[in-house]
N, C-alpha and C. Protein backbone atom coordinates (compact mmCIF):
# COMPACT_ATOMS: atom_id res chain seq x y z
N UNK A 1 -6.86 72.28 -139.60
CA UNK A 1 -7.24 70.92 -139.19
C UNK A 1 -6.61 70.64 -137.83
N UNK A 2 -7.05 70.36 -136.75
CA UNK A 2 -6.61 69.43 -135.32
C UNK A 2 -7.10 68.31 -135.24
N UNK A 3 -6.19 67.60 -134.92
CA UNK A 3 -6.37 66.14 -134.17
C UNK A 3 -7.27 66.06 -132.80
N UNK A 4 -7.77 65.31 -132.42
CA UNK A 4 -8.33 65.36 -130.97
C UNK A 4 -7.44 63.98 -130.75
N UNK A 5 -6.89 63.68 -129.85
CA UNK A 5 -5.90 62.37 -129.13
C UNK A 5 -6.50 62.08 -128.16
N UNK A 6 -5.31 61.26 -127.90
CA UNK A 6 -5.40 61.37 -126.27
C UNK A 6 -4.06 60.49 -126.38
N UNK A 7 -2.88 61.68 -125.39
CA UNK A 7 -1.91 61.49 -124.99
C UNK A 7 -1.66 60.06 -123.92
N UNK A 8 -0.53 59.75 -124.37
CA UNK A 8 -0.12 57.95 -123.44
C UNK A 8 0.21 58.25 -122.17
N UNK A 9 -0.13 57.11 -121.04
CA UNK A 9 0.33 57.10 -120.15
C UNK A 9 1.92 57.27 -119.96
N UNK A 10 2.42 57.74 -118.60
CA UNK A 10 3.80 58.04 -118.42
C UNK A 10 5.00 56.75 -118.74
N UNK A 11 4.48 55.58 -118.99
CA UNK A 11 5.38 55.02 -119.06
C UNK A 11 5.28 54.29 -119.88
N UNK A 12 3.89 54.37 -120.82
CA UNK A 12 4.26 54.04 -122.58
C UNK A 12 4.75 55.22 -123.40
N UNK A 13 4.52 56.58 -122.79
CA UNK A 13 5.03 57.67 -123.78
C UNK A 13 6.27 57.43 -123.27
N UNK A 14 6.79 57.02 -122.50
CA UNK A 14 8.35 56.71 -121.99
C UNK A 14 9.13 55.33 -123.26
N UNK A 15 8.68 54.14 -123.13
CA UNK A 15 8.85 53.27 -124.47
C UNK A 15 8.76 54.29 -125.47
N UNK A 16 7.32 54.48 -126.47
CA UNK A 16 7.77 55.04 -127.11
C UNK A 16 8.69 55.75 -128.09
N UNK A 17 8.95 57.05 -127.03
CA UNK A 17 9.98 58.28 -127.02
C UNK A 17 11.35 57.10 -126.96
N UNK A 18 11.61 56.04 -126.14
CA UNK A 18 12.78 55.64 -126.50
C UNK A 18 13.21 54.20 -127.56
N UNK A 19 11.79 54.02 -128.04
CA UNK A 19 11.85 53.57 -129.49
C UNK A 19 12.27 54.59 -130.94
N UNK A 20 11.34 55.21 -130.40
CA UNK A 20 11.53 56.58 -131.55
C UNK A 20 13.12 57.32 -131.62
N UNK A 21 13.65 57.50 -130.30
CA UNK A 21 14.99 57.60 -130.38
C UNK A 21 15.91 56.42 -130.46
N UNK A 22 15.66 55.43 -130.57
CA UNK A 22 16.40 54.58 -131.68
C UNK A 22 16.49 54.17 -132.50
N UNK A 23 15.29 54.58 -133.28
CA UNK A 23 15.31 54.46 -134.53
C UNK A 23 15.68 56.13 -135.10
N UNK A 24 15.72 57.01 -134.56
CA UNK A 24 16.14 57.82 -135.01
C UNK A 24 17.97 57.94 -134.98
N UNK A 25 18.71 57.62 -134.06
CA UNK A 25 20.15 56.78 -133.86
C UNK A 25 20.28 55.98 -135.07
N UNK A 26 19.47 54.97 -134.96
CA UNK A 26 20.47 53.73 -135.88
C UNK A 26 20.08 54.04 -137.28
N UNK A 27 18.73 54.82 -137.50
CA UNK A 27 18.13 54.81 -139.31
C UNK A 27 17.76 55.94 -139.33
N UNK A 28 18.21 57.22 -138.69
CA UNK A 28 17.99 58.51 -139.05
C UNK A 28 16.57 58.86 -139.23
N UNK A 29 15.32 58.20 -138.43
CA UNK A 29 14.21 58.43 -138.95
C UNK A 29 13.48 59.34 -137.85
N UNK A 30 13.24 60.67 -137.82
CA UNK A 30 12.50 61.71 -137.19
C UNK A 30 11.87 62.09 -137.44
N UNK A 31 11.35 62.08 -138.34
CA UNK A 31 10.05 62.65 -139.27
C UNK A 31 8.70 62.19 -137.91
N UNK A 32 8.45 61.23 -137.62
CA UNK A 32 7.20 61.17 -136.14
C UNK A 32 7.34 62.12 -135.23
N UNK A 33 8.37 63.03 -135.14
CA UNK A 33 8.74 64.14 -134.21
C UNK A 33 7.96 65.26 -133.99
N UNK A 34 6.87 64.76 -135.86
CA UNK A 34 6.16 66.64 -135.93
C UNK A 34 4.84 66.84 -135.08
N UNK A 35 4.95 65.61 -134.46
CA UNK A 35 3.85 65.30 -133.11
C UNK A 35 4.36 64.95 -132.13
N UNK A 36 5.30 65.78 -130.75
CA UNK A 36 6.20 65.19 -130.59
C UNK A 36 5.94 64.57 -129.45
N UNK A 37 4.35 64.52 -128.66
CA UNK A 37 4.10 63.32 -127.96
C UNK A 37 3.47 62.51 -128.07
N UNK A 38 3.85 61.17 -127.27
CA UNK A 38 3.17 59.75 -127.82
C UNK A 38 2.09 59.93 -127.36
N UNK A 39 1.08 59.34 -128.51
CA UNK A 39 -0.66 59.86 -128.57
C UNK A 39 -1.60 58.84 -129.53
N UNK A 40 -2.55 58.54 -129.17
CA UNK A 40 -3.33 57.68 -129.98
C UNK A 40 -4.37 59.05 -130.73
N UNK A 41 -4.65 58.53 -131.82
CA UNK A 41 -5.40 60.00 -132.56
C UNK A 41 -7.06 59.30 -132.93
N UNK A 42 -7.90 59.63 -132.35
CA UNK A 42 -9.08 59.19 -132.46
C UNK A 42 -10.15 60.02 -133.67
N UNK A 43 -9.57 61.29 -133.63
CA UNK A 43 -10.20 61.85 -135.21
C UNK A 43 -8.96 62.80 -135.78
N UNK A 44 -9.32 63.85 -137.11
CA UNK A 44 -9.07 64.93 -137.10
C UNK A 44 -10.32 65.80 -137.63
N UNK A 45 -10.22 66.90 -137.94
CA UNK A 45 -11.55 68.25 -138.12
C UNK A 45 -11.20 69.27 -138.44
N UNK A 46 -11.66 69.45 -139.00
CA UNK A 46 -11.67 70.81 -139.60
C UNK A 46 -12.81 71.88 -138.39
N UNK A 47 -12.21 72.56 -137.10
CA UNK A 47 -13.46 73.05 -136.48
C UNK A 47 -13.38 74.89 -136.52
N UNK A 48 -14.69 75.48 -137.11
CA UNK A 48 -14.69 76.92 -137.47
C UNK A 48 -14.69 77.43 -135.78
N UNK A 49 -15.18 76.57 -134.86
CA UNK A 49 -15.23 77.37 -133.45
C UNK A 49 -15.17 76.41 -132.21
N UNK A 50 -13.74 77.11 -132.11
CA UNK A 50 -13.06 76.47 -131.12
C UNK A 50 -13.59 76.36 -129.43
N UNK A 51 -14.25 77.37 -129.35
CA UNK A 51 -14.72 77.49 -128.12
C UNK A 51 -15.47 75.93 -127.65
N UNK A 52 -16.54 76.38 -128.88
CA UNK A 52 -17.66 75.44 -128.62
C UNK A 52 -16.87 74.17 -128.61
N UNK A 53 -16.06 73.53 -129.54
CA UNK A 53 -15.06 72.59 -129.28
C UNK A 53 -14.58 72.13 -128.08
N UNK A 54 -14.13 73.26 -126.96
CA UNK A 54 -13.67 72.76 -125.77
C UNK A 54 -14.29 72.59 -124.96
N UNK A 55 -15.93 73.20 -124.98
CA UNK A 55 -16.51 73.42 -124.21
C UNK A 55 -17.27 71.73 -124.11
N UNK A 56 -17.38 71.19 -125.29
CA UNK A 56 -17.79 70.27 -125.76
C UNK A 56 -16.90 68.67 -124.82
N UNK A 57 -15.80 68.46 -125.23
CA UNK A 57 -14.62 67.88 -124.54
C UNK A 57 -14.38 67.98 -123.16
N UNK A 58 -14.45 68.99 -122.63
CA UNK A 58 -14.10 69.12 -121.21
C UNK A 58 -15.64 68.62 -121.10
N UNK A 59 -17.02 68.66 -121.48
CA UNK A 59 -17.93 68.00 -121.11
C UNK A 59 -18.06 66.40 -120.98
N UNK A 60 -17.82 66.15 -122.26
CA UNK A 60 -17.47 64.86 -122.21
C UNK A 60 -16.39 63.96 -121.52
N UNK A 61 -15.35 64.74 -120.97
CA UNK A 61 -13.87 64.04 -120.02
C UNK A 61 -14.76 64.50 -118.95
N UNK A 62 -15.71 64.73 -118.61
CA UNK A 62 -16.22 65.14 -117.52
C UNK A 62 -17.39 63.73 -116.81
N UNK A 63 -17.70 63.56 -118.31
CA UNK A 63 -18.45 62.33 -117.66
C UNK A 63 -17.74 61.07 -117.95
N UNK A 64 -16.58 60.87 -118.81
CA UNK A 64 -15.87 59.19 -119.31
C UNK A 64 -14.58 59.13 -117.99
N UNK A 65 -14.61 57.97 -117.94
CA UNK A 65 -13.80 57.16 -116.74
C UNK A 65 -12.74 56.82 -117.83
N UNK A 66 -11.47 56.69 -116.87
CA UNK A 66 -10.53 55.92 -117.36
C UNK A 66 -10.58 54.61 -118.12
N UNK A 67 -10.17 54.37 -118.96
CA UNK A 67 -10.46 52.62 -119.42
C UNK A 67 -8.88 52.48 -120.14
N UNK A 68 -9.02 50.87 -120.46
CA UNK A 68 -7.62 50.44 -120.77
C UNK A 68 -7.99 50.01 -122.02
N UNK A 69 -6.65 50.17 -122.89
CA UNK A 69 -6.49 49.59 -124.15
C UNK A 69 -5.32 48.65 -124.29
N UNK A 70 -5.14 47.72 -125.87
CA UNK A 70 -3.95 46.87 -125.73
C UNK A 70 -3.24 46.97 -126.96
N UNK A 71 -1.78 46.87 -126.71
CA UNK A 71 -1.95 46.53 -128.50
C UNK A 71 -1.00 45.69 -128.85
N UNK A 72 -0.65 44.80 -129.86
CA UNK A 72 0.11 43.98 -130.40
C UNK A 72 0.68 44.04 -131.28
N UNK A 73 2.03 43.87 -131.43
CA UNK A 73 2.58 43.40 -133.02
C UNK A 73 2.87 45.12 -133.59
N UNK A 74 3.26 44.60 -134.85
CA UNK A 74 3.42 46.08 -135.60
C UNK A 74 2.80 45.68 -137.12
N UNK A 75 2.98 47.26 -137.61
CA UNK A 75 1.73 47.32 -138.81
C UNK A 75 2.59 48.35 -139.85
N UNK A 76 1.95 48.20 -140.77
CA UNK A 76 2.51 49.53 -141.99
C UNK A 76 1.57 49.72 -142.78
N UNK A 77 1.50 51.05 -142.84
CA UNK A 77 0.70 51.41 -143.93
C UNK A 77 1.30 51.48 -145.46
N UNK A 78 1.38 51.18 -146.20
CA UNK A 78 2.29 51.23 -147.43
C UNK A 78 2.05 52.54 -148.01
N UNK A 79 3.19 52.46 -148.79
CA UNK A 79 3.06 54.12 -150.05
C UNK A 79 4.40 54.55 -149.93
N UNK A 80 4.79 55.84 -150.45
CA UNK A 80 6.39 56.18 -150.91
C UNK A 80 7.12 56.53 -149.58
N UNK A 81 6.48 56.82 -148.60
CA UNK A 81 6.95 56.70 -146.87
C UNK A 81 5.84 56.30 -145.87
N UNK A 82 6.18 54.63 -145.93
CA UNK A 82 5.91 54.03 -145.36
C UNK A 82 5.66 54.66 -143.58
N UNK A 83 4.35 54.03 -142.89
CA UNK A 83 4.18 54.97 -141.99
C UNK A 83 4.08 53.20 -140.70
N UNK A 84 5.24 52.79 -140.03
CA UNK A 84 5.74 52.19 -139.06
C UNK A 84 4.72 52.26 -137.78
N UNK A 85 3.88 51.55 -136.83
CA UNK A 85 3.02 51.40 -136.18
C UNK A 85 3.00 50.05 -135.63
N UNK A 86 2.60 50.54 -134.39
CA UNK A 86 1.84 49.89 -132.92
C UNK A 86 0.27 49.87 -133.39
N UNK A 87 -0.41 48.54 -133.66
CA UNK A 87 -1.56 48.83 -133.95
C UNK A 87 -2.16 48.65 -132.55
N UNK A 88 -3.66 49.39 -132.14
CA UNK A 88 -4.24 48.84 -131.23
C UNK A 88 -5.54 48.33 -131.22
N UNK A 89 -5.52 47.44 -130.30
CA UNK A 89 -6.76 46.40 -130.44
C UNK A 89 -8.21 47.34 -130.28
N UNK A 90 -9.02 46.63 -131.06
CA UNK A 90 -10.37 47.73 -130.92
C UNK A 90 -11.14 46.88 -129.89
N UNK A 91 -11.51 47.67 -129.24
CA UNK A 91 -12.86 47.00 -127.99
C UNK A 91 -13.62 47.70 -128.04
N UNK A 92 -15.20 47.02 -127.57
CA UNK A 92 -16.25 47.42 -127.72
C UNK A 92 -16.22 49.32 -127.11
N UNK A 93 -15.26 49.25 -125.88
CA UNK A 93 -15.03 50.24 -125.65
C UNK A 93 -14.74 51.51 -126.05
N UNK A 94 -13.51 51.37 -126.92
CA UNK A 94 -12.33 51.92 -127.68
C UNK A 94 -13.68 52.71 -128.41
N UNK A 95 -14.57 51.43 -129.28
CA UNK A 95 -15.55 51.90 -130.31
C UNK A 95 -15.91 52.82 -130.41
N UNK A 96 -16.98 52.26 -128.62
CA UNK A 96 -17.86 53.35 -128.83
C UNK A 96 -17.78 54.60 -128.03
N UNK A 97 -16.62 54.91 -127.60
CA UNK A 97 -16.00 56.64 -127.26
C UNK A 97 -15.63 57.09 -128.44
N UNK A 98 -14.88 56.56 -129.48
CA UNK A 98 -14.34 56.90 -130.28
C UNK A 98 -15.81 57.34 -131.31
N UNK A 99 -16.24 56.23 -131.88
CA UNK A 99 -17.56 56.50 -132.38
C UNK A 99 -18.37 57.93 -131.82
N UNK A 100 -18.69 57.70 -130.47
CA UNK A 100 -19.54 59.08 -130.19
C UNK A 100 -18.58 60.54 -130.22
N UNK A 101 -17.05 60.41 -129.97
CA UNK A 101 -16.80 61.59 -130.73
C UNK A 101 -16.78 61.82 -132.30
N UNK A 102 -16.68 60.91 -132.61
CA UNK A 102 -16.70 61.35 -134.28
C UNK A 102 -17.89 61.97 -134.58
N UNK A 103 -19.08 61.20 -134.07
CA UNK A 103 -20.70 61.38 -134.09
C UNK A 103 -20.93 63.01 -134.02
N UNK A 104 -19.90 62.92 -132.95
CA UNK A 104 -20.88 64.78 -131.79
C UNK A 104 -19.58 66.10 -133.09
N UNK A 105 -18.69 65.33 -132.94
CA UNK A 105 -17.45 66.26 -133.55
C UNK A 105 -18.02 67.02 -135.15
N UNK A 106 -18.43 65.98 -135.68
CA UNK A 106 -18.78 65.82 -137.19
C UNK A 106 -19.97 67.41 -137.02
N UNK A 107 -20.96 67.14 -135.98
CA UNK A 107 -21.42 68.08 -136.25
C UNK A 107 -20.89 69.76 -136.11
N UNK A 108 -20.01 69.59 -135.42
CA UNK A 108 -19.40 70.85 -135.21
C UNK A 108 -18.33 71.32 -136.33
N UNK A 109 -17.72 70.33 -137.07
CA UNK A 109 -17.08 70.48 -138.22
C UNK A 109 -17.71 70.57 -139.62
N UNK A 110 -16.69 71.09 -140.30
CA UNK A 110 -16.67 71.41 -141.58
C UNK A 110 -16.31 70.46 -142.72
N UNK A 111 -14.97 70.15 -142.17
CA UNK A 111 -14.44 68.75 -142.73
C UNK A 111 -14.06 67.78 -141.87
N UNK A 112 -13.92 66.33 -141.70
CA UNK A 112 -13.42 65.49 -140.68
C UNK A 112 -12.79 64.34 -141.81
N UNK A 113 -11.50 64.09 -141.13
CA UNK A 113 -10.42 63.58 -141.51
C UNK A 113 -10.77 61.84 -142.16
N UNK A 114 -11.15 61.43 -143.09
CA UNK A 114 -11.89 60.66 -144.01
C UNK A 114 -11.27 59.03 -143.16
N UNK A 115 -9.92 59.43 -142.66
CA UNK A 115 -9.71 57.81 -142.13
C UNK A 115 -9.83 57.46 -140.80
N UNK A 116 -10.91 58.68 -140.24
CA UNK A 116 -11.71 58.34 -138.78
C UNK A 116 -13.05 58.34 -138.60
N UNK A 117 -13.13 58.33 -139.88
CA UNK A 117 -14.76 57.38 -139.46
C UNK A 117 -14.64 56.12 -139.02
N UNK A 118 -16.01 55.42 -138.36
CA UNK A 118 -15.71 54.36 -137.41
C UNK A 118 -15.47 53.23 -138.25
N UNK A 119 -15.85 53.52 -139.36
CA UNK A 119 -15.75 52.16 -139.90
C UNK A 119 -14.48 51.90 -140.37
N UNK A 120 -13.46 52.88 -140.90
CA UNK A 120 -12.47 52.83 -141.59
C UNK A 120 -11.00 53.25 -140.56
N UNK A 121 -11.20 53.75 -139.14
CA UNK A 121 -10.59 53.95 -138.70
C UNK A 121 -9.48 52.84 -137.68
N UNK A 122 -8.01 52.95 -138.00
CA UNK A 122 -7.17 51.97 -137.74
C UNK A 122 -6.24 52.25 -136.41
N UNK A 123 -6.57 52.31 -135.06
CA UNK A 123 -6.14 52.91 -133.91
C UNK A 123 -4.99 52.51 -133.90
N UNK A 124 -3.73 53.36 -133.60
CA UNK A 124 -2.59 53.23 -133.74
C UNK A 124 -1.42 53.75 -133.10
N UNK A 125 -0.29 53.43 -132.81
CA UNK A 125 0.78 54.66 -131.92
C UNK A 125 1.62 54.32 -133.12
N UNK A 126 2.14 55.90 -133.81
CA UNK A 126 3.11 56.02 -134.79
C UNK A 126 4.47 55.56 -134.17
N UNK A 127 5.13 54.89 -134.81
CA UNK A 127 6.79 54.96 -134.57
C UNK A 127 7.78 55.58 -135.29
N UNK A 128 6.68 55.73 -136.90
CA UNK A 128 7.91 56.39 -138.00
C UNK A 128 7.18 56.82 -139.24
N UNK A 129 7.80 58.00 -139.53
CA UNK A 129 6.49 58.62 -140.28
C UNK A 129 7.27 59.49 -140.73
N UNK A 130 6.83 59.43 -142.38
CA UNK A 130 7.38 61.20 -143.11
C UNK A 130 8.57 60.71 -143.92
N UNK A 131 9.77 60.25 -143.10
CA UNK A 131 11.19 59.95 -143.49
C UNK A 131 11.52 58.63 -143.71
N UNK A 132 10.47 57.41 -143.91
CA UNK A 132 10.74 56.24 -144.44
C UNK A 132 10.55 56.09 -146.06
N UNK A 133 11.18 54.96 -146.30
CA UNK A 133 11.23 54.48 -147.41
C UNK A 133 11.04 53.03 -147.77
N UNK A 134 10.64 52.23 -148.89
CA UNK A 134 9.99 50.90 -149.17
C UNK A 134 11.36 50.33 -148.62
N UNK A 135 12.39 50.61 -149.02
CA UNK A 135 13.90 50.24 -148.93
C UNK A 135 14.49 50.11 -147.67
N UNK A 136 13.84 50.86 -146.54
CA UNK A 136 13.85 50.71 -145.20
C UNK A 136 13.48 50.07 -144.50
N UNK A 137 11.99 49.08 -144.90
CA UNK A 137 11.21 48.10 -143.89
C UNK A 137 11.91 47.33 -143.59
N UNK A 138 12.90 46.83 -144.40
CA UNK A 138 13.53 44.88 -144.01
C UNK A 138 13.99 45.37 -142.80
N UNK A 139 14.95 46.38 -142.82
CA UNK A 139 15.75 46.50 -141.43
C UNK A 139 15.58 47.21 -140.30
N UNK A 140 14.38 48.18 -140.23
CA UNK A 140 13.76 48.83 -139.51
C UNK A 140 12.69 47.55 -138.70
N UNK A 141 11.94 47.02 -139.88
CA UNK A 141 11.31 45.93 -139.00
C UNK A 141 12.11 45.05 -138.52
N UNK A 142 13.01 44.70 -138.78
CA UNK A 142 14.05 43.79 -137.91
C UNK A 142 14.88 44.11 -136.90
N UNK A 143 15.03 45.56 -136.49
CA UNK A 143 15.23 45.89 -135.61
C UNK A 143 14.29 45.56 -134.92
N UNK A 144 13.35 46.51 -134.94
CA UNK A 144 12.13 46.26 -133.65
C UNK A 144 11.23 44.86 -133.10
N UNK A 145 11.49 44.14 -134.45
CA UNK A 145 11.08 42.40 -134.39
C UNK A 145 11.95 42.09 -132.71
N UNK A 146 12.35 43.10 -131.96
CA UNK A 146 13.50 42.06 -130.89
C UNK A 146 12.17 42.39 -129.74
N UNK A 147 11.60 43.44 -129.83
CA UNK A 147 11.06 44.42 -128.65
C UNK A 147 9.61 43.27 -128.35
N UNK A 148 8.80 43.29 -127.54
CA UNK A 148 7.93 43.07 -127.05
C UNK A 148 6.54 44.18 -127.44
N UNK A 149 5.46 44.18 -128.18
CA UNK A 149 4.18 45.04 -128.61
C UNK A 149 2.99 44.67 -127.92
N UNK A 150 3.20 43.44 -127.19
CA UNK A 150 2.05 43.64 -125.92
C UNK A 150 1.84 44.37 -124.99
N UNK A 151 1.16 45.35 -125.06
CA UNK A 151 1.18 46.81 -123.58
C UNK A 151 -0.18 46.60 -123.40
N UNK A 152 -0.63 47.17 -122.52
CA UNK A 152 -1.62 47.50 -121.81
C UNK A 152 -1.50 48.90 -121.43
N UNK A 153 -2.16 49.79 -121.61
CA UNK A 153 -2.42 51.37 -121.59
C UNK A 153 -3.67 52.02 -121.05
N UNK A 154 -3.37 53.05 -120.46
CA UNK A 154 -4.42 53.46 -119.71
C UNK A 154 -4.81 54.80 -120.25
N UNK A 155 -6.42 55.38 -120.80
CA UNK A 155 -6.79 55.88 -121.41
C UNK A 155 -7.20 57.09 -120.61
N UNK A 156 -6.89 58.45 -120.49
CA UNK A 156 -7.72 59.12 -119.31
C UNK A 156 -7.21 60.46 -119.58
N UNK A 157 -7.30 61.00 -120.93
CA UNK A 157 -7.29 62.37 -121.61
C UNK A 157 -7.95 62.63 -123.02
N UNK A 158 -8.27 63.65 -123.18
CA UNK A 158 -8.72 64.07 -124.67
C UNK A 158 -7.60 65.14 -124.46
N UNK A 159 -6.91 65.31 -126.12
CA UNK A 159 -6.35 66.88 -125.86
C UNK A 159 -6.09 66.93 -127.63
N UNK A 160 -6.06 68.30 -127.71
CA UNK A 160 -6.32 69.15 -129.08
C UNK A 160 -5.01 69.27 -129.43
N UNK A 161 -4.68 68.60 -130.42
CA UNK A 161 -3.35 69.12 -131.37
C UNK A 161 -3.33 69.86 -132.12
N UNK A 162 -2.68 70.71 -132.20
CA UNK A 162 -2.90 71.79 -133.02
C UNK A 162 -2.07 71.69 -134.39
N UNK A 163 -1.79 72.02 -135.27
CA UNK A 163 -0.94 72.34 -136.46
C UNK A 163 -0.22 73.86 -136.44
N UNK A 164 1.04 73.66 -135.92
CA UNK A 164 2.03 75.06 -135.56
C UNK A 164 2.90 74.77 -136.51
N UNK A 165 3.11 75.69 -137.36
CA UNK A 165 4.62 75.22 -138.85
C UNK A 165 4.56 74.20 -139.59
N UNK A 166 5.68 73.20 -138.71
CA UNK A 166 5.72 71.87 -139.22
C UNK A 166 5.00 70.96 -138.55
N UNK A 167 4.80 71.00 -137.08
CA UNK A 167 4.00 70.08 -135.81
C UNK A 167 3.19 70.30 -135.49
N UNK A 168 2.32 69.34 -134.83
CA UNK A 168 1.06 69.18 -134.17
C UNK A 168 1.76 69.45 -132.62
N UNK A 169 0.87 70.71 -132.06
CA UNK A 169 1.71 70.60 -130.85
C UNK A 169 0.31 70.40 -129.52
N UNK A 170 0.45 70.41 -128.52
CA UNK A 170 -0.71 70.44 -127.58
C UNK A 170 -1.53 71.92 -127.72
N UNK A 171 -2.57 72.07 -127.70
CA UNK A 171 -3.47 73.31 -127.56
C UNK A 171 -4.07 73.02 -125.89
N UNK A 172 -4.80 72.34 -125.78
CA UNK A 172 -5.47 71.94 -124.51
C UNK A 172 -5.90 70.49 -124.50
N UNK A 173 -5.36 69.93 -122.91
CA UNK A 173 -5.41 69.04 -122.58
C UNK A 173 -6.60 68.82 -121.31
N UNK A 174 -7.78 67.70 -121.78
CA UNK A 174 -8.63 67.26 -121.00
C UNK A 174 -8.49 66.34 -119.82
N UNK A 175 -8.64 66.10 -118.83
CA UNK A 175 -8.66 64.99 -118.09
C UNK A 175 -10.23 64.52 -118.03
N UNK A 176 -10.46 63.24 -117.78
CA UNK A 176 -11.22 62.15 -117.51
C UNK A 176 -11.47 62.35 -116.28
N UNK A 177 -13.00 62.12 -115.87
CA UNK A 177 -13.59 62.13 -114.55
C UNK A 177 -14.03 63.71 -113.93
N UNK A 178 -14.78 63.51 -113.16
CA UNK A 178 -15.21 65.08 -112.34
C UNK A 178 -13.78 65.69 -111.37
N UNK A 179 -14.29 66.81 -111.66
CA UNK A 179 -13.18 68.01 -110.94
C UNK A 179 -14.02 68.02 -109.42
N UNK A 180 -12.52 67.75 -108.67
CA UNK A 180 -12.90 68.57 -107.11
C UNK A 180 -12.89 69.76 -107.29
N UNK A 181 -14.10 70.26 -105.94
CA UNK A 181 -13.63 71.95 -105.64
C UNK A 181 -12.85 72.01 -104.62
N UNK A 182 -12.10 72.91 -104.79
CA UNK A 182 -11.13 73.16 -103.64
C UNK A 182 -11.76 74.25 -102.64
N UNK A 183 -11.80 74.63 -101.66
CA UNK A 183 -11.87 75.66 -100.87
C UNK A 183 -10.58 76.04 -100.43
């Protein structure tokens, strides 16, 4: 199974990374590490051929422009480790890129990851994942209750996470917009 993302700009994967390292300091929580850059995850898949996969992506970052996203507040998903989140706002935008990869992806897959379909899918930047507990929210969310969750982010990669051991690590990273030729 890979994720398709798209990695954060330099200076929200900067927040982030130094949210994540304080909550890993004050509440021992690293478990979000097994992806260890900040990334919004727009599907996952099961894909038998990878080629066609990239060939696919670098087509599509070939024709999508940069666009911006926002997000507010924080979120949890409940269950026996609670999963800590930056939710982000959906725009018509967000939708419908996200939508047409699921659309084009689906056909190239085998299986696709049941909580990215468009309808059910909850756009998000992890903060804590794997190593929480119900017993942890009061004070984990009260830590971060100090921080500010209004960002504005700039959208302008697709890239393939892979599953290596324990982590999702980068396979290949897309950029947004047409390539110069160089001479």
């Amino acid at each position: 199974m890979i994720a398709i993302a798209s990695l954060l700009d330099k200076k929200t994967s900067e927040r982030v990374s130094e949210l994540t390292h304080r909550l890993e300091t004050k509440f021992g929580l690293s478990g979000v590490k097994i992806t260890p850059y900040p990334h919004l995850t727009l599907l996952t898949a099961e894909i038998p051929d990878m080629e066609e996969m990239k060939q696919y992506l670098e087509q599509t970052c070939m024709e999508a422009q940069q666009f911006t996203i926002r997000t507010t507040g924080l979120g949890v998903f409940p269950g026996e480790n609670p999963v800590i989140y930056i939710p982000v706002l959906r725009t018509p935008a967000l939708n419908q890129f996200q939508g047409r990869l699921h659309r084009d992806v689906s056909e190239m897959s085998t299986e696709m990851g049941v909580y990215y379909s468009s309808n059910l899918w909850l756009p998000h930047i992890t903060l804590a994942h794997g190593d929480t507990t119900p017993q942890m929210l009061g004070p984990v969310l009260s830590f971060l209750c100090q921080y500010n969750f209004n960002w504005e982010i700039t959208l302008d990669n697709l890239t393939i996470l892979q599953k290596c051991g324990d982590y999702f690590l980068k396979e290949e990273e897309f950029r947004f917009g047409r390539r110069e030729l160089i001479y």
